[in-house]
C-alpha atoms as a PDB file:
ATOM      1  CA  UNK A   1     -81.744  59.594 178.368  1.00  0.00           C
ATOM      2  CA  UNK A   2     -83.533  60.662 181.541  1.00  0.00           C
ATOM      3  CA  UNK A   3     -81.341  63.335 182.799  1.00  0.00           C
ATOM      4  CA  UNK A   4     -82.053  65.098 179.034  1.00  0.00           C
ATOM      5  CA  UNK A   5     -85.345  64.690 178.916  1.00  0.00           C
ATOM      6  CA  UNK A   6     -86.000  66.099 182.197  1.00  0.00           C
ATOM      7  CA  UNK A   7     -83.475  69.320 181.810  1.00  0.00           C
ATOM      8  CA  UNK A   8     -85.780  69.935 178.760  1.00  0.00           C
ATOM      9  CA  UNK A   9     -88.945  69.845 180.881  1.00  0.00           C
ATOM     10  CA  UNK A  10     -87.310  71.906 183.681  1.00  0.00           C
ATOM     11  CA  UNK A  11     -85.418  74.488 181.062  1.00  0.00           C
ATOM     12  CA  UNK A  12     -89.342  75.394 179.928  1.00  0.00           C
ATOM     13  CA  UNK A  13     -90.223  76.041 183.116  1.00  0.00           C
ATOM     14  CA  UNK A  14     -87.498  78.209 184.631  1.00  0.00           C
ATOM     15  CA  UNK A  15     -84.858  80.425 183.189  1.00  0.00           C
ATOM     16  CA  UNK A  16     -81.324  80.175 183.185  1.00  0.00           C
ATOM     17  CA  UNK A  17     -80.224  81.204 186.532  1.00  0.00           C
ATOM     18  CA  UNK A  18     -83.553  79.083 188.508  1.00  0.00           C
ATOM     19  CA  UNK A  19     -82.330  76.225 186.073  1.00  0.00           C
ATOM     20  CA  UNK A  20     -78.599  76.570 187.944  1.00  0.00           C
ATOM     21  CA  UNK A  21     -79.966  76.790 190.853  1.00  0.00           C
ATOM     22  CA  UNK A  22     -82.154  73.792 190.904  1.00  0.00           C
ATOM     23  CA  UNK A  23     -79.161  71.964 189.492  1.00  0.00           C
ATOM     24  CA  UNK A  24     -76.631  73.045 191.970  1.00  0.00           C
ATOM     25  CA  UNK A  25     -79.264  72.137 194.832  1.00  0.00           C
ATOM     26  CA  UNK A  26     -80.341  68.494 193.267  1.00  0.00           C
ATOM     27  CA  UNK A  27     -76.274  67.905 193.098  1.00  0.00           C
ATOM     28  CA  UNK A  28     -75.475  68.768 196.848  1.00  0.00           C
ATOM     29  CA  UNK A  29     -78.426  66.669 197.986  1.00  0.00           C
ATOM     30  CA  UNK A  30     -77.019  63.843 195.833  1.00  0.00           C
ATOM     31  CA  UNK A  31     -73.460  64.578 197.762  1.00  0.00           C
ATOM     32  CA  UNK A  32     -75.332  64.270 200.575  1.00  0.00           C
ATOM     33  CA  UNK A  33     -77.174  61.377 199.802  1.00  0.00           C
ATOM     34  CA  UNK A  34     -73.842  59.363 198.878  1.00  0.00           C
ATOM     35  CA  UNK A  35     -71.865  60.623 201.725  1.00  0.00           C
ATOM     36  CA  UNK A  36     -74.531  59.079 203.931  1.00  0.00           C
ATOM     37  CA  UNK A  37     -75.493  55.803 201.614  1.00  0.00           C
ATOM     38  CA  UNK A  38     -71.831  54.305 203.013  1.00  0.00           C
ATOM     39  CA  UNK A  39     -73.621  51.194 204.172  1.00  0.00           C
ATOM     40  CA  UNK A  40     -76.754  51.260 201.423  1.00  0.00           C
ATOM     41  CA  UNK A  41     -75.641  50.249 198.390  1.00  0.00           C
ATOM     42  CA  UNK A  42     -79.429  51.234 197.025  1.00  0.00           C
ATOM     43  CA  UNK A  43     -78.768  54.530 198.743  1.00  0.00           C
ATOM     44  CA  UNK A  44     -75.565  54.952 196.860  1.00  0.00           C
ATOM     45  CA  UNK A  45     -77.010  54.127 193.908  1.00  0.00           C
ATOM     46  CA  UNK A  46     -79.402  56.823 194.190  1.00  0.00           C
ATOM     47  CA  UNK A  47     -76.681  59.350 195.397  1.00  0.00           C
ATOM     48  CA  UNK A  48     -75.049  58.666 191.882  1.00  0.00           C
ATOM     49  CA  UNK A  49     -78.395  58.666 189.508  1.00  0.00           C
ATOM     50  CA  UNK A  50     -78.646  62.063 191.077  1.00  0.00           C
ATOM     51  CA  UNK A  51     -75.581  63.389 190.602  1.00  0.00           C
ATOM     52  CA  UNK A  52     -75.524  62.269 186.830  1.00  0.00           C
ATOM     53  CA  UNK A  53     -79.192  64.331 186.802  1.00  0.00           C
ATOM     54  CA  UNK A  54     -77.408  67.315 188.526  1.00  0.00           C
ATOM     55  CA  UNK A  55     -74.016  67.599 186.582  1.00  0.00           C
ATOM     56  CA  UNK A  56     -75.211  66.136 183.199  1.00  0.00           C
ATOM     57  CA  UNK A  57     -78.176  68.438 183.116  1.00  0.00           C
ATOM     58  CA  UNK A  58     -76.516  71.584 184.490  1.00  0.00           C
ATOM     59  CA  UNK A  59     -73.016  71.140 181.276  1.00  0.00           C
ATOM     60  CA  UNK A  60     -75.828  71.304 178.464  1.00  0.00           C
ATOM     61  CA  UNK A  61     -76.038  74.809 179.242  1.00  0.00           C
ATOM     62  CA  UNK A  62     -72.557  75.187 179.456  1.00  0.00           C
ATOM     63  CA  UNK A  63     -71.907  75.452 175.202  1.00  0.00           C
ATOM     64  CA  UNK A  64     -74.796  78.205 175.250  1.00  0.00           C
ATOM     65  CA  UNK A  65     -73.595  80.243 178.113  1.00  0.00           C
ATOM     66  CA  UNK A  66     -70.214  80.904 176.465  1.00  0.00           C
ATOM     67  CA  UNK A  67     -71.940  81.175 173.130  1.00  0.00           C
ATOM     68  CA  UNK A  68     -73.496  84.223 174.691  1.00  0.00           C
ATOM     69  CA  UNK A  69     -70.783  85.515 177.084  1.00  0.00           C
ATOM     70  CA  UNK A  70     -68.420  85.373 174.404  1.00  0.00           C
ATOM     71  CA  UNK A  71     -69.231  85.481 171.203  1.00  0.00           C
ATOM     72  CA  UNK A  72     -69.355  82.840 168.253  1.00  0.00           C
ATOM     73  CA  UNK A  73     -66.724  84.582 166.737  1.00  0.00           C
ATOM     74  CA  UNK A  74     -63.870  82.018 168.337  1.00  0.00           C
ATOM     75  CA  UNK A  75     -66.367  79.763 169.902  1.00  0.00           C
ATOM     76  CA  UNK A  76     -64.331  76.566 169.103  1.00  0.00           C
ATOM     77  CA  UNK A  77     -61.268  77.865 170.671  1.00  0.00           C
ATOM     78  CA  UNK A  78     -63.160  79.541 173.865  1.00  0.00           C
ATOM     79  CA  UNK A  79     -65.062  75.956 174.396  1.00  0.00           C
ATOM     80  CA  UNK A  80     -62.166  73.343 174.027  1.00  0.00           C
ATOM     81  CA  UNK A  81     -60.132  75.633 176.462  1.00  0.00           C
ATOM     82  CA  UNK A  82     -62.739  76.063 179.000  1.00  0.00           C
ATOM     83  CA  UNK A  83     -63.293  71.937 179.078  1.00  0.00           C
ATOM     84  CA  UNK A  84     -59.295  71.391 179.125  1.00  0.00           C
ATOM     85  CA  UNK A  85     -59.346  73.864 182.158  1.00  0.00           C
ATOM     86  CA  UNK A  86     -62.487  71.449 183.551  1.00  0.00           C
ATOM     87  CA  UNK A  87     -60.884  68.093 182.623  1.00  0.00           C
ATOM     88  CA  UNK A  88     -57.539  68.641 183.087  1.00  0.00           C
ATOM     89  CA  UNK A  89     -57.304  71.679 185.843  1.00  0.00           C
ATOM     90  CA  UNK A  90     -59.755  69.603 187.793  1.00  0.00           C
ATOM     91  CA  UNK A  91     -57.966  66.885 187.790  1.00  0.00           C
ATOM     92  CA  UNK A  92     -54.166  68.481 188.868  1.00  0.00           C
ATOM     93  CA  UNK A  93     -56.366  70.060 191.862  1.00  0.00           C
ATOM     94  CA  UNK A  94     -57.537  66.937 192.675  1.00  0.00           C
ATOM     95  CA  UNK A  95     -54.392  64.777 193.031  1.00  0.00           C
ATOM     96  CA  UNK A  96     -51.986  67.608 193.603  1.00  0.00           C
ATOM     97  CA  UNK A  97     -54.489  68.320 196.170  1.00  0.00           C
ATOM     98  CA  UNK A  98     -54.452  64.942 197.822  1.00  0.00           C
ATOM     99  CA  UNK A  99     -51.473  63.553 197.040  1.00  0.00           C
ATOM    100  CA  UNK A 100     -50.152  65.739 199.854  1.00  0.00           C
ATOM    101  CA  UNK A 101     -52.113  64.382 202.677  1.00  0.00           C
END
C-alpha cells in the first residue's frame, strides 16, 4: 500500500526520467543499507522496506513505457515477453551465473 501511494505522490512531482532516477537511487541505497545491516536485523529490515519502495514503485511504469515505446497494437504479446525475459532470463543469469563459482 505504501510503496503505491507514495510513487503516486512522487509521479506528480517529477516526470518520467527524475521518477527513474529517484527510484534507481532509493534502490542502491537500500542495497547498501542491507549489505551493511548483516548484524541489524532492524537495519535489514529497513534495507528490504526500501527495496520493495524502489523496485515496486519503479515496475508500475514499466506497462506504460512499452505502451508508448511500442505501440498498443500487440501490447499483450510485447508485455508477457518482456516479464518472461525479467522472470525467467533473470533467473538463468542468476544461477547459471553462480552455480559456477
Amino acid at each position: 500500500f505504501a510503496p503505491g501511494y507514495l510513487s503516486d505522490l512522487l509521479i506528480e512531482v517529477c516526470d518520467r526520467t527524475g521518477f527513474i532516477i529517484v527510484s534507481s537511487a532509493l534502490l542502491c541505497v537500500a542495497q547498501g543499507v542491507m549489505l551493511l545491516a548483516q548484524a541489524s536485523r532492524l537495519l535489514a529490515y529497513l534495507g528490504i522496506f526500501l527495496t520493495a519502495c524502489a523496485f515496486g514503485s519503479f515496475w508500475v511504469l514499466v506497462p506504460a513505457a512499452e505502451a508508448e515505446w511500442f505501440g498498443r497494437k500487440h501490447f499483450g504479446k510485447i508485455h508477457g515477453f518482456l516479464l518472461f525475459l525479467a522472470g525467467d532470463g533473470g533467473v538463468a543469469l542468476v544461477y547459471k551465473g553462480t552455480a559456477s563459482v
